[in-house]
PDB file of N, CA and C in Angstrom:
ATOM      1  N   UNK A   1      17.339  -0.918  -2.812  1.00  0.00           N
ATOM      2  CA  UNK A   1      16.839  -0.645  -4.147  1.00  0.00           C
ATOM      3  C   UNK A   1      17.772  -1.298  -5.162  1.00  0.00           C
ATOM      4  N   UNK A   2      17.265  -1.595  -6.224  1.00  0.00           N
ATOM      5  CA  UNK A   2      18.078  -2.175  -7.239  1.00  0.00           C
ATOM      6  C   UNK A   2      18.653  -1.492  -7.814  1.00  0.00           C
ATOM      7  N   UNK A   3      19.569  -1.917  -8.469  1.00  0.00           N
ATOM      8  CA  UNK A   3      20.739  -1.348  -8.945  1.00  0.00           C
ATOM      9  C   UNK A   3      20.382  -0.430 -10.536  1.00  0.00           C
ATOM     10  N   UNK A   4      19.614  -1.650 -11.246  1.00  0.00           N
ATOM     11  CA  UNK A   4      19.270  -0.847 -12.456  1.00  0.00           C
ATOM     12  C   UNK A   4      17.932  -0.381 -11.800  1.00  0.00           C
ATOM     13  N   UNK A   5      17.445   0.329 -11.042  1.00  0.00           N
ATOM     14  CA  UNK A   5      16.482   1.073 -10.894  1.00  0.00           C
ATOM     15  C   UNK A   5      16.719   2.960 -10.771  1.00  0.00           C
ATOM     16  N   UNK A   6      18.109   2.630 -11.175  1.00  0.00           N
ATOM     17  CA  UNK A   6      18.631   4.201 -10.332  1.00  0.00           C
ATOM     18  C   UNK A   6      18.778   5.179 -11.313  1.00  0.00           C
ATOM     19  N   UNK A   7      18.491   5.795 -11.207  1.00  0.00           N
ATOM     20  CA  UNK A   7      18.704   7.339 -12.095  1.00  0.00           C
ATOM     21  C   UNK A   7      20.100   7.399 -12.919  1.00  0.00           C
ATOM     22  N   UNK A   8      20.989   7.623 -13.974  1.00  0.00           N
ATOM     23  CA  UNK A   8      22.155   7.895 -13.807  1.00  0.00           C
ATOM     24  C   UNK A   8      22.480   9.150 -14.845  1.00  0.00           C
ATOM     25  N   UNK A   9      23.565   9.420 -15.384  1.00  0.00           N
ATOM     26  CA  UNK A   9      24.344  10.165 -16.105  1.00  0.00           C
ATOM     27  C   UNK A   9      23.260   9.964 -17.641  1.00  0.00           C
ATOM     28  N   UNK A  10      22.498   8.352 -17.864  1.00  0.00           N
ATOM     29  CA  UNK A  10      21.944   8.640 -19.117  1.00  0.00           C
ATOM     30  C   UNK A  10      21.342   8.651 -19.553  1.00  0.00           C
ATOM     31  N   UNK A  11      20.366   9.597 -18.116  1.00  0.00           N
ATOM     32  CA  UNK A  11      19.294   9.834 -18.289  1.00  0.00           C
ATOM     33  C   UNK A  11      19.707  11.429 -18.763  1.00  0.00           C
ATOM     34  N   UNK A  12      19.473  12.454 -18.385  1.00  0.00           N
ATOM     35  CA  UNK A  12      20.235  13.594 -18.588  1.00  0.00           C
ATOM     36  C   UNK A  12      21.481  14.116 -18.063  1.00  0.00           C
ATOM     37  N   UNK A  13      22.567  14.032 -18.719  1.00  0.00           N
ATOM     38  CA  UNK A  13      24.039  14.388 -18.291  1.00  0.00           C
ATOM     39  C   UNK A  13      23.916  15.396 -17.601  1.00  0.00           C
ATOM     40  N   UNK A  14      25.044  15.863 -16.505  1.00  0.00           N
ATOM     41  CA  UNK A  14      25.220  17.253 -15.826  1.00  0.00           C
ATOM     42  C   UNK A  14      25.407  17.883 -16.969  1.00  0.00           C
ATOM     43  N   UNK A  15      26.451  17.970 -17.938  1.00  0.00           N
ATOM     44  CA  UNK A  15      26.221  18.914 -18.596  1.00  0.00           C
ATOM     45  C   UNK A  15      25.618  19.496 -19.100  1.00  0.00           C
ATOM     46  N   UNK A  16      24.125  18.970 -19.793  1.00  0.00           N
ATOM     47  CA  UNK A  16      23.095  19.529 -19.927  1.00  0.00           C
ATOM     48  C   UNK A  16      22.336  20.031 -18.339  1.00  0.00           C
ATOM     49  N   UNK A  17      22.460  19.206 -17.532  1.00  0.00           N
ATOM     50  CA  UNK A  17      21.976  20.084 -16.342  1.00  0.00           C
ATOM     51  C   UNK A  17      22.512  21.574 -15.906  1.00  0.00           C
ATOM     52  N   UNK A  18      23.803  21.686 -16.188  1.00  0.00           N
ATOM     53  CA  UNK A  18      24.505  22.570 -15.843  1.00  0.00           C
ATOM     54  C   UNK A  18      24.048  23.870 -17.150  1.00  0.00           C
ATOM     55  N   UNK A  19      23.728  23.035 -18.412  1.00  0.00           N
ATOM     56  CA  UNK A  19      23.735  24.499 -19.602  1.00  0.00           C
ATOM     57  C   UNK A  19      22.040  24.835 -18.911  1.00  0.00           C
ATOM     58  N   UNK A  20      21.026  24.317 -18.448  1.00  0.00           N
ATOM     59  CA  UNK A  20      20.230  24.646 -18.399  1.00  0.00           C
ATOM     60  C   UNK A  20      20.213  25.342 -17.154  1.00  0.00           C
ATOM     61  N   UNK A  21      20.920  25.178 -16.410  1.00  0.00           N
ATOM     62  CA  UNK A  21      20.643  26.380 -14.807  1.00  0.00           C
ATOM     63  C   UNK A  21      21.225  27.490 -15.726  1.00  0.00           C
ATOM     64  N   UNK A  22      22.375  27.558 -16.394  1.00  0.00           N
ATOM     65  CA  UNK A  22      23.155  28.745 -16.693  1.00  0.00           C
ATOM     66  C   UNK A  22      22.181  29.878 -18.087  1.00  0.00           C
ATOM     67  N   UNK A  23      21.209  29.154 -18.436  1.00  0.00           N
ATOM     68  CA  UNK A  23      20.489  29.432 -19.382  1.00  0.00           C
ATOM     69  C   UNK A  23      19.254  30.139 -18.932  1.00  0.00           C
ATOM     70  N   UNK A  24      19.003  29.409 -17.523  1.00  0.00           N
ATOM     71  CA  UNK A  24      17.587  29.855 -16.710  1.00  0.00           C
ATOM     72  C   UNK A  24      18.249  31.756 -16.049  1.00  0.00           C
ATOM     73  N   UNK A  25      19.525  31.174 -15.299  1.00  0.00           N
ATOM     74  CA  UNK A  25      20.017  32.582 -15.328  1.00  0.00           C
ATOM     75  C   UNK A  25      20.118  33.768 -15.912  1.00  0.00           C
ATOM     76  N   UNK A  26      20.378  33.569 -17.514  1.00  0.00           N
ATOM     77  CA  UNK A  26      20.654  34.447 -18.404  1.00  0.00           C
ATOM     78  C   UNK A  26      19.501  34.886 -18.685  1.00  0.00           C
ATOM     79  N   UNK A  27      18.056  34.055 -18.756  1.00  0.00           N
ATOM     80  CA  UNK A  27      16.642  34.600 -18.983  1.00  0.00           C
ATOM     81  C   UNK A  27      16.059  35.143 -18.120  1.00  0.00           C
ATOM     82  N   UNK A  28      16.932  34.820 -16.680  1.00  0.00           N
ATOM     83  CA  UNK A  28      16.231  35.943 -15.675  1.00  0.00           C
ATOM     84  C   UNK A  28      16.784  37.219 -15.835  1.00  0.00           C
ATOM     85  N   UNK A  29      18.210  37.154 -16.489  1.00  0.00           N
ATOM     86  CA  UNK A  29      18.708  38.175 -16.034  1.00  0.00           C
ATOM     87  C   UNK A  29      18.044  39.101 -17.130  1.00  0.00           C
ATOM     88  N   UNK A  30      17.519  38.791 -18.352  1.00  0.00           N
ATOM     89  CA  UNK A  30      17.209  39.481 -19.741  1.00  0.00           C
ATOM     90  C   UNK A  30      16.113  39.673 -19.342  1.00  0.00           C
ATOM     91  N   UNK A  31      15.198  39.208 -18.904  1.00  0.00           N
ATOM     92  CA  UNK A  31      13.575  39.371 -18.894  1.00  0.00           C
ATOM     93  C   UNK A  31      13.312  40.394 -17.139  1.00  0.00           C
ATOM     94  N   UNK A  32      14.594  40.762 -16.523  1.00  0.00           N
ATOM     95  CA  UNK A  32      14.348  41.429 -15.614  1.00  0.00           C
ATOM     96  C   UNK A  32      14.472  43.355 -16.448  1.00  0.00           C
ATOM     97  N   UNK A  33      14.923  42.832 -17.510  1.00  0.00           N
ATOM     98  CA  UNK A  33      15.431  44.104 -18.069  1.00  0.00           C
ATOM     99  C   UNK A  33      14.405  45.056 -18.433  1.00  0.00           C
ATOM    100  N   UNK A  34      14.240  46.177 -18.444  1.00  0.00           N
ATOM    101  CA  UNK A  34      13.131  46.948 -18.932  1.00  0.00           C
ATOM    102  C   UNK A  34      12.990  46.824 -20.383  1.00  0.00           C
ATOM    103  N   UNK A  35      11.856  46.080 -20.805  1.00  0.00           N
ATOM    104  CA  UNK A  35      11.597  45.657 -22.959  1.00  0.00           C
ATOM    105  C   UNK A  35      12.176  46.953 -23.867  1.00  0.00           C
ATOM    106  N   UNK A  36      11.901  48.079 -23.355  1.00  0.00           N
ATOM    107  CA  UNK A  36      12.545  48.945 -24.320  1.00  0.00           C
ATOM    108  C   UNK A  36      14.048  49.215 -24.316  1.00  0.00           C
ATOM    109  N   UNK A  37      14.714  48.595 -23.331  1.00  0.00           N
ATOM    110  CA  UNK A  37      16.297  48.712 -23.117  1.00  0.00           C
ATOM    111  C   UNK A  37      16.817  47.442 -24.308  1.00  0.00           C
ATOM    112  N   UNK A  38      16.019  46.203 -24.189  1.00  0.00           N
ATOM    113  CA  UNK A  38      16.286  45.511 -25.121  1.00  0.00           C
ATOM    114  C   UNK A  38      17.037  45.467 -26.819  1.00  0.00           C
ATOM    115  N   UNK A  39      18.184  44.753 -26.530  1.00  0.00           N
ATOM    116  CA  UNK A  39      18.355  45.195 -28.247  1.00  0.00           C
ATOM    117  C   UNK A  39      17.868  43.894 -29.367  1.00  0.00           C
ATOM    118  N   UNK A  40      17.382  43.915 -30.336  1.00  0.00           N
ATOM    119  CA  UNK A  40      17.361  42.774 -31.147  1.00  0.00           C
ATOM    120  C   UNK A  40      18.434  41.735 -30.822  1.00  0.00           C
ATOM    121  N   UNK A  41      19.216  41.696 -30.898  1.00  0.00           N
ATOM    122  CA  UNK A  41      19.839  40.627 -30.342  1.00  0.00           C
ATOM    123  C   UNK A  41      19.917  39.842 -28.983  1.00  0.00           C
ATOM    124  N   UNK A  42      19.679  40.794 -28.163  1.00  0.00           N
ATOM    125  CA  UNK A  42      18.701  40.205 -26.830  1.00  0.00           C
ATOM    126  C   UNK A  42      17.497  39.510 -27.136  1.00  0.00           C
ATOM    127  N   UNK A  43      17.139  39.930 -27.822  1.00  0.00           N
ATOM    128  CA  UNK A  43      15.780  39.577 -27.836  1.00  0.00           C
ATOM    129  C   UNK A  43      15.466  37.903 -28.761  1.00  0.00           C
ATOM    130  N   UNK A  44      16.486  38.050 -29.769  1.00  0.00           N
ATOM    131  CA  UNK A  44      17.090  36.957 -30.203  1.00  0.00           C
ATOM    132  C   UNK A  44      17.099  35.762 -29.534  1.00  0.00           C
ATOM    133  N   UNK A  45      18.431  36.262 -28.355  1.00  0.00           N
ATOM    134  CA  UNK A  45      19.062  35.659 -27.784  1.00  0.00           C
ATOM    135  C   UNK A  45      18.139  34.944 -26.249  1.00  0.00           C
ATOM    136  N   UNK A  46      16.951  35.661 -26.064  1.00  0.00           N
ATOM    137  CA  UNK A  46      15.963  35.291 -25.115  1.00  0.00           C
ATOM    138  C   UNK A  46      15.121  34.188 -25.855  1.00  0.00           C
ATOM    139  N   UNK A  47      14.904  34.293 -27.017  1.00  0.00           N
ATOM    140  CA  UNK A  47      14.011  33.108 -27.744  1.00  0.00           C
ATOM    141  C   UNK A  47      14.424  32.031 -27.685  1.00  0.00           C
ATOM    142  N   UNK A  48      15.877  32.320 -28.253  1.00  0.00           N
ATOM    143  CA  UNK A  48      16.406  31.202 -28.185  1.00  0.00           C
ATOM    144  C   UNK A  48      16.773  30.021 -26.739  1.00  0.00           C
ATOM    145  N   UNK A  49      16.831  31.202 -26.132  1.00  0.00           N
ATOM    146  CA  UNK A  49      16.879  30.201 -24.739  1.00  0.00           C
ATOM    147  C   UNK A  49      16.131  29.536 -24.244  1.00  0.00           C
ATOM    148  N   UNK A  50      15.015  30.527 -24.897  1.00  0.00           N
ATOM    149  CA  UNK A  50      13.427  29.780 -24.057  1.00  0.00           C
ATOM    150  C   UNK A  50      13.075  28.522 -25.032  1.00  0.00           C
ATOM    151  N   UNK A  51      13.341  28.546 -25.881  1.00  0.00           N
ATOM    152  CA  UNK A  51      13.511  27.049 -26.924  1.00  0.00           C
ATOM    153  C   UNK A  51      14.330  26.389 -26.624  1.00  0.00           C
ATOM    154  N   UNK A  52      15.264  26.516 -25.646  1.00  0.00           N
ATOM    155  CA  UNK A  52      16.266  25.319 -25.293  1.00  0.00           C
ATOM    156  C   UNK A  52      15.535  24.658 -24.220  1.00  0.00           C
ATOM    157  N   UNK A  53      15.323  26.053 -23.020  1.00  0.00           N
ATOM    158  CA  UNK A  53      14.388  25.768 -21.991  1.00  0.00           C
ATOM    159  C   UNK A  53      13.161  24.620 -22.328  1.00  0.00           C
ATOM    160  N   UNK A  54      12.571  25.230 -23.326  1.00  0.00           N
ATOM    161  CA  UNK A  54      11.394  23.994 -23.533  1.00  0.00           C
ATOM    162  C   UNK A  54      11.792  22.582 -24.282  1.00  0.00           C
ATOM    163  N   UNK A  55      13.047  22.763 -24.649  1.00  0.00           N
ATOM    164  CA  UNK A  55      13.179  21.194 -25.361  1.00  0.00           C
ATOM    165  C   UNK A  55      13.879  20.609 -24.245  1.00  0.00           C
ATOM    166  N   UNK A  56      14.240  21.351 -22.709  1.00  0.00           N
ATOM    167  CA  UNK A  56      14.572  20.307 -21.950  1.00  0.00           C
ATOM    168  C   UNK A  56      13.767  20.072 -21.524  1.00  0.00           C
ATOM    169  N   UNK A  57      12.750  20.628 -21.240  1.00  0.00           N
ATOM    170  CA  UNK A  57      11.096  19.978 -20.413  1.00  0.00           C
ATOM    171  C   UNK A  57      10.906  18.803 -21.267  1.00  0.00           C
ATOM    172  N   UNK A  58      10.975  19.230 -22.468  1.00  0.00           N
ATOM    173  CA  UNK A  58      10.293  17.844 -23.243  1.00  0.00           C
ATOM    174  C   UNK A  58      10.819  16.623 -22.970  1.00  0.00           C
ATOM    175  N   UNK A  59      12.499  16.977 -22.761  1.00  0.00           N
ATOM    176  CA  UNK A  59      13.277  15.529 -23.081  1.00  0.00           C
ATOM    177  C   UNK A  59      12.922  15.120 -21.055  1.00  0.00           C
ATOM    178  N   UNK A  60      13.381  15.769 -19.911  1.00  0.00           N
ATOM    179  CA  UNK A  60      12.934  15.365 -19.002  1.00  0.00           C
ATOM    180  C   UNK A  60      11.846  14.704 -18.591  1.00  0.00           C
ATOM    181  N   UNK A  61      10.541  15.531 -19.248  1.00  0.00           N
ATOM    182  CA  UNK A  61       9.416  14.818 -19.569  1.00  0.00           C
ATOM    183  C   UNK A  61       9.581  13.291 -19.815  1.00  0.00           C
ATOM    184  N   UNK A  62      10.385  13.257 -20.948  1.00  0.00           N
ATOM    185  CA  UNK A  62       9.992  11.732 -21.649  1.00  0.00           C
ATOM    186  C   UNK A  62      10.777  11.183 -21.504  1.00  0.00           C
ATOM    187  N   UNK A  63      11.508  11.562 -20.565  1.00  0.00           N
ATOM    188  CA  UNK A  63      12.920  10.205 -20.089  1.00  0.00           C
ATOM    189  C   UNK A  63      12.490  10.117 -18.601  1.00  0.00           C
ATOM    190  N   UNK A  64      13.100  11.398 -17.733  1.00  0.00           N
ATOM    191  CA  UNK A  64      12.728  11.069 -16.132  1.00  0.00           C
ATOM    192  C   UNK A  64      11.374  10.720 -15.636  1.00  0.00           C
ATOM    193  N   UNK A  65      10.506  11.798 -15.817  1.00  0.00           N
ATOM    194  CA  UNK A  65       9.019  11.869 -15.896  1.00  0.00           C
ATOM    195  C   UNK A  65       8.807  10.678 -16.329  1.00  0.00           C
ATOM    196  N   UNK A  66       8.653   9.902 -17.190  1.00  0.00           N
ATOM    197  CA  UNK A  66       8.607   8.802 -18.130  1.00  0.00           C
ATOM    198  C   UNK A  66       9.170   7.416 -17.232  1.00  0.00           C
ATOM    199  N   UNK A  67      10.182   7.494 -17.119  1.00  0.00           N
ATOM    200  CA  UNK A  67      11.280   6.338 -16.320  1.00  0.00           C
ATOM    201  C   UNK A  67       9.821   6.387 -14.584  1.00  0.00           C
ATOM    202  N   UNK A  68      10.083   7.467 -14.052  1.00  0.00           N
ATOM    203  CA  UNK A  68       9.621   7.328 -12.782  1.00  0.00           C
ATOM    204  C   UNK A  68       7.885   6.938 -12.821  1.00  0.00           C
ATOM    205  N   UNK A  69       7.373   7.509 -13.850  1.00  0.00           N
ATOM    206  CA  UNK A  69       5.860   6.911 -13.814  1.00  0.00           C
ATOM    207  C   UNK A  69       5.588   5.347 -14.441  1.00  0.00           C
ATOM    208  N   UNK A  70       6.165   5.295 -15.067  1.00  0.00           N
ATOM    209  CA  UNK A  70       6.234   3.339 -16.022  1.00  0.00           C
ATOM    210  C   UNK A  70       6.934   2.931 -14.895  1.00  0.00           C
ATOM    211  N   UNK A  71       7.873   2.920 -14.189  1.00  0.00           N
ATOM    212  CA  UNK A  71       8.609   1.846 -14.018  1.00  0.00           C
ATOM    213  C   UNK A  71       8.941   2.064 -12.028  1.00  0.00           C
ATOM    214  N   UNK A  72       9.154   3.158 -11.672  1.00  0.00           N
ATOM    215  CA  UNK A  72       8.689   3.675  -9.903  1.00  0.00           C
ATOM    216  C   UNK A  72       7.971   3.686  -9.772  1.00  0.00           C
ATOM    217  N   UNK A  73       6.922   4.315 -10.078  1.00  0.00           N
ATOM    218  CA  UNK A  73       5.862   4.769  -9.249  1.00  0.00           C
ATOM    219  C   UNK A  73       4.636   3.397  -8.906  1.00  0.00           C
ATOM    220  N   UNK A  74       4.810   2.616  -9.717  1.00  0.00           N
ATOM    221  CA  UNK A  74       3.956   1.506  -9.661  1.00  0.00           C
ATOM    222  C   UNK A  74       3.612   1.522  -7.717  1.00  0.00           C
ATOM    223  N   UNK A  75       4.278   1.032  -6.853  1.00  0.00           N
ATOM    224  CA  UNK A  75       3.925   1.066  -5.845  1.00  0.00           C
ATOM    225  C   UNK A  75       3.499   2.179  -4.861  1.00  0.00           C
ATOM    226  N   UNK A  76       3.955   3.260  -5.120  1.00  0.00           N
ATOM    227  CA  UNK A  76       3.937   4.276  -4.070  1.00  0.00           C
ATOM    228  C   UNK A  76       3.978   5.588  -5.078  1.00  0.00           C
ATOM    229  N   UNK A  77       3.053   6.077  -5.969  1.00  0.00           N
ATOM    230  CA  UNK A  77       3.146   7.429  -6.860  1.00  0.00           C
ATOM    231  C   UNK A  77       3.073   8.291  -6.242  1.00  0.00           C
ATOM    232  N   UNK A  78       2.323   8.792  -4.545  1.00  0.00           N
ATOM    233  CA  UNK A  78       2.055   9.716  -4.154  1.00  0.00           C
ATOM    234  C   UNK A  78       3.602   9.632  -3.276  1.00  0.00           C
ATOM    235  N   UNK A  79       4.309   9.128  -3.674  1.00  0.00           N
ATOM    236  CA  UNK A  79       5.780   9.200  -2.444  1.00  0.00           C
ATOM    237  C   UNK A  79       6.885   9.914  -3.688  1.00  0.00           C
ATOM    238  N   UNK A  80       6.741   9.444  -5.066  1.00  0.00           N
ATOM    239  CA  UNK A  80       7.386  10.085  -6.242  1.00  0.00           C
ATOM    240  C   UNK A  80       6.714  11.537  -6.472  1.00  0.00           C
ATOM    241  N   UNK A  81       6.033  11.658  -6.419  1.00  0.00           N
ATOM    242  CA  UNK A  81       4.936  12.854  -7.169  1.00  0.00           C
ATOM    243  C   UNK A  81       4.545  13.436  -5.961  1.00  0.00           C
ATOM    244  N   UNK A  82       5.122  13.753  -4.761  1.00  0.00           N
ATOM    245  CA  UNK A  82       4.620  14.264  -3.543  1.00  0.00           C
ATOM    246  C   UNK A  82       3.807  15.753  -3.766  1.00  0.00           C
ATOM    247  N   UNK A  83       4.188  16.385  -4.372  1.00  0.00           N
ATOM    248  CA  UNK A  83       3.869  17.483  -4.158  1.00  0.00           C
ATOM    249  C   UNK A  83       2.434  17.941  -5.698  1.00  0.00           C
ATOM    250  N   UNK A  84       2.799  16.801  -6.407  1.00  0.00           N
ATOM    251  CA  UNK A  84       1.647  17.133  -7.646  1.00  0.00           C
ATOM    252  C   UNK A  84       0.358  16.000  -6.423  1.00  0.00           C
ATOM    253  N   UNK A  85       0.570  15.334  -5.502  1.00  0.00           N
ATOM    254  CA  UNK A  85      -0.273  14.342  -5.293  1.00  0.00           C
ATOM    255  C   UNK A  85      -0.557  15.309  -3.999  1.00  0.00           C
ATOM    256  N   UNK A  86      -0.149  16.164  -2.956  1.00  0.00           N
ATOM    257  CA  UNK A  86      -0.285  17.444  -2.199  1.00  0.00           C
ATOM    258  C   UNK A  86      -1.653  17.841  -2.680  1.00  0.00           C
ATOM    259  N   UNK A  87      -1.588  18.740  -3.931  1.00  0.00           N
ATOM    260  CA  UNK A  87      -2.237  19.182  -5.069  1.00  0.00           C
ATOM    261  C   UNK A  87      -3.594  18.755  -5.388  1.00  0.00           C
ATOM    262  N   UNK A  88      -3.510  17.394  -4.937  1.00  0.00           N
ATOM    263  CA  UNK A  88      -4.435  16.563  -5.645  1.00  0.00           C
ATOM    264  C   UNK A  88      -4.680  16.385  -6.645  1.00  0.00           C
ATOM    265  N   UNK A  89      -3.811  16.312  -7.388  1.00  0.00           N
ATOM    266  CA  UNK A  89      -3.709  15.915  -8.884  1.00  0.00           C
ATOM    267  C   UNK A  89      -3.825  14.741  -9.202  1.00  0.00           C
ATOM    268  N   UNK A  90      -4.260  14.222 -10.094  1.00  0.00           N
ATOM    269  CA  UNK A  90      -4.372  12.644 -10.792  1.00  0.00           C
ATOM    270  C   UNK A  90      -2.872  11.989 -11.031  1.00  0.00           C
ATOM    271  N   UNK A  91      -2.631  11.088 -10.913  1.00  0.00           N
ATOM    272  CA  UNK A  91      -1.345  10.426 -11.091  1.00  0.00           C
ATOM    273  C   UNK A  91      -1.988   9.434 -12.443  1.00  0.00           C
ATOM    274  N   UNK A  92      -1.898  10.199 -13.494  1.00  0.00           N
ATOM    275  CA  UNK A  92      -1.846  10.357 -15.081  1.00  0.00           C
ATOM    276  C   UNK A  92      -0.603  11.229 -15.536  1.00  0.00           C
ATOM    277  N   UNK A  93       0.260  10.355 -16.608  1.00  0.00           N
ATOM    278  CA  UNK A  93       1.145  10.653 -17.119  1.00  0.00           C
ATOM    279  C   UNK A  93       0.977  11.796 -17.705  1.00  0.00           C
ATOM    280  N   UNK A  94      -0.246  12.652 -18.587  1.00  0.00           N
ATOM    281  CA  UNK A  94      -0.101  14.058 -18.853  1.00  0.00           C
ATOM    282  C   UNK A  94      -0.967  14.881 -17.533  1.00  0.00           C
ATOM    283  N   UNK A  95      -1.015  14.249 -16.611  1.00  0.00           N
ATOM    284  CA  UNK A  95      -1.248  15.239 -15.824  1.00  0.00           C
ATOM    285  C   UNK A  95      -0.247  16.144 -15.017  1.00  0.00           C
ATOM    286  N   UNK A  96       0.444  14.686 -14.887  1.00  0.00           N
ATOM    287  CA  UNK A  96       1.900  15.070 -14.396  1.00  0.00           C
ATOM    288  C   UNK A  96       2.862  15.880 -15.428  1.00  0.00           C
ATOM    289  N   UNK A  97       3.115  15.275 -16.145  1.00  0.00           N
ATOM    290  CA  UNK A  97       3.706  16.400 -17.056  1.00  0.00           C
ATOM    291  C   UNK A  97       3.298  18.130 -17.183  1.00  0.00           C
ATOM    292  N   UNK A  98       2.019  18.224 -17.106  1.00  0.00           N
ATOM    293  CA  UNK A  98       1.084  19.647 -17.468  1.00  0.00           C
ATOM    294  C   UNK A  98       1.900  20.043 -15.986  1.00  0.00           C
ATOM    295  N   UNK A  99       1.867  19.483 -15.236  1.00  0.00           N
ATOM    296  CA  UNK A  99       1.880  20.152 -13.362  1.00  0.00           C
ATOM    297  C   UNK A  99       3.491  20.557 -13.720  1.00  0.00           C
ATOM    298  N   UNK A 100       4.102  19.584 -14.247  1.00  0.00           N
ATOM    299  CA  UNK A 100       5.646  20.211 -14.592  1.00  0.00           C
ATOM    300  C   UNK A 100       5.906  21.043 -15.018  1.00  0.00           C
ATOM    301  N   UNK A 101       5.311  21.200 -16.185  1.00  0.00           N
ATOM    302  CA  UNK A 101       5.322  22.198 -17.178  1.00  0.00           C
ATOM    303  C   UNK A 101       5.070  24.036 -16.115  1.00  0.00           C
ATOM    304  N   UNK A 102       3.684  23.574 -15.530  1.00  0.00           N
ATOM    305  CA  UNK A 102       2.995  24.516 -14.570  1.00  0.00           C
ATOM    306  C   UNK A 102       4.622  24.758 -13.553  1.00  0.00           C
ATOM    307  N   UNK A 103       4.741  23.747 -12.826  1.00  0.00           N
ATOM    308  CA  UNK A 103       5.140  23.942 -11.355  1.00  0.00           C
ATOM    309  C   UNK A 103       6.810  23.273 -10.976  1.00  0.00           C
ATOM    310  N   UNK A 104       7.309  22.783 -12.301  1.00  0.00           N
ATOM    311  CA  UNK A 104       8.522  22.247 -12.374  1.00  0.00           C
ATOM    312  C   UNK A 104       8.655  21.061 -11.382  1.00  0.00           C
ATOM    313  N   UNK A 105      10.091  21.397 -10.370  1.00  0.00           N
ATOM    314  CA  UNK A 105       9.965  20.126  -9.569  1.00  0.00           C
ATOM    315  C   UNK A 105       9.671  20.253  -8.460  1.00  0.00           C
ATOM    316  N   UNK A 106       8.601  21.400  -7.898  1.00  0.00           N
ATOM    317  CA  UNK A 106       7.609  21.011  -6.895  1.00  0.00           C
ATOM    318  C   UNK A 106       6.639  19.976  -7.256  1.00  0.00           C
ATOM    319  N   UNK A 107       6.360  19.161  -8.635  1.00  0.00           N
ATOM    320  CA  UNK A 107       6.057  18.151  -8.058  1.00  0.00           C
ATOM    321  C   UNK A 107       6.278  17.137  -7.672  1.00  0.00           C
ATOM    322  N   UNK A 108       7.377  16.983  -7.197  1.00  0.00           N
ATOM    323  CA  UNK A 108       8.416  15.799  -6.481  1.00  0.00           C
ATOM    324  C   UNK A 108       8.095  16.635  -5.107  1.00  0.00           C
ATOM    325  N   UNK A 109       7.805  17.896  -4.914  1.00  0.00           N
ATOM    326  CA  UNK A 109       7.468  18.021  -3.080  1.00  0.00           C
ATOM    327  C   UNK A 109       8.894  18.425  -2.562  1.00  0.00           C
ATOM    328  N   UNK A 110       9.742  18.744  -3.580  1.00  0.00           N
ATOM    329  CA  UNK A 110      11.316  19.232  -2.894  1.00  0.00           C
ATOM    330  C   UNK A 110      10.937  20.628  -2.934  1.00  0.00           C
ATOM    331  N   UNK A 111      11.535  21.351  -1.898  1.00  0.00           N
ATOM    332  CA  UNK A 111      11.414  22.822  -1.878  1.00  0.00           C
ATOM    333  C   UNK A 111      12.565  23.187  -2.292  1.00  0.00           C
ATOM    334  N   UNK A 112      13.785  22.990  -1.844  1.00  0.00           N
ATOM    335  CA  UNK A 112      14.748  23.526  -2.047  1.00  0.00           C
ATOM    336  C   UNK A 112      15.881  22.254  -2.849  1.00  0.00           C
ATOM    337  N   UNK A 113      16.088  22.584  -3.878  1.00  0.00           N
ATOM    338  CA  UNK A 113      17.038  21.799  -4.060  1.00  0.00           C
ATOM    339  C   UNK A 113      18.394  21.753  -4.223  1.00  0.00           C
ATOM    340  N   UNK A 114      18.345  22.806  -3.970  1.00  0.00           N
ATOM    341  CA  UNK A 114      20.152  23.266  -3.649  1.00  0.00           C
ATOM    342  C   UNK A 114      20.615  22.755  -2.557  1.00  0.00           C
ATOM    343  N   UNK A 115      19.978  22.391  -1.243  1.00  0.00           N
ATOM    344  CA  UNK A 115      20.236  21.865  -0.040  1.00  0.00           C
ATOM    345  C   UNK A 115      20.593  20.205  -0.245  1.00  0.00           C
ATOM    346  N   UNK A 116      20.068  19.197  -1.288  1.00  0.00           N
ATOM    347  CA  UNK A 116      19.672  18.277  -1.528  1.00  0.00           C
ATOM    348  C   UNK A 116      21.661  17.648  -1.739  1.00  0.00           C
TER     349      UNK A 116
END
């Protein structure tokens, strides 16, 4: 594979990878909570996350998502998109995105990615 074909650091930095696992945590851990235990500032503090949460979909969306459908997938989309193409989904750029949005990165067909 070519060299500039590869994923790197600028596309999304770990560090943003890293604030967003630690962010997904904190909303599990708040939204496991019973709503009336909640204090306004939880509750605050859950919005706000879930607005970080969604402005990284967006930017993944339109960088990775984006990078791998324009410029990979040309030959082989159902080998990128394994698991939205599983699905039978259209290999259309907002289709794929919607399935993300839906199903995150099962549609790349990885189950586990902590093993990876």
């Amino acid at each position: 594979m070519n060299e500039d074909k590869l994923l790197g650091p600028f596309f999304i930095s770990k560090n943003i990878l890293d604030e967003i696992k630690i962010n997904k945590d904190k909303i599990d851990e708040l939204e496991i909570m019973d709503e009336a235990l909640l204090i306004e500032d939880d509750k605050d503090l859950l919005k706000e996350l879930h607005q970080k949460e969604e402005g990284f979909i967006k930017a993944f969306e339109s960088k990775v998502i984006m990078y791998l459908f324009e410029d990979v997938m040309k030959m082989r989309p159902e080998k990128i998109f394994a698991g939205h193409h599983k699905n039978k989904g259209k290999m259309i750029f907002s289709e794929i995105c919607r399935a993300f949005e839906k199903d995150g990165e099962k549609i790349f067909g990885i189950e586990e990615l902590e093993h990876i």
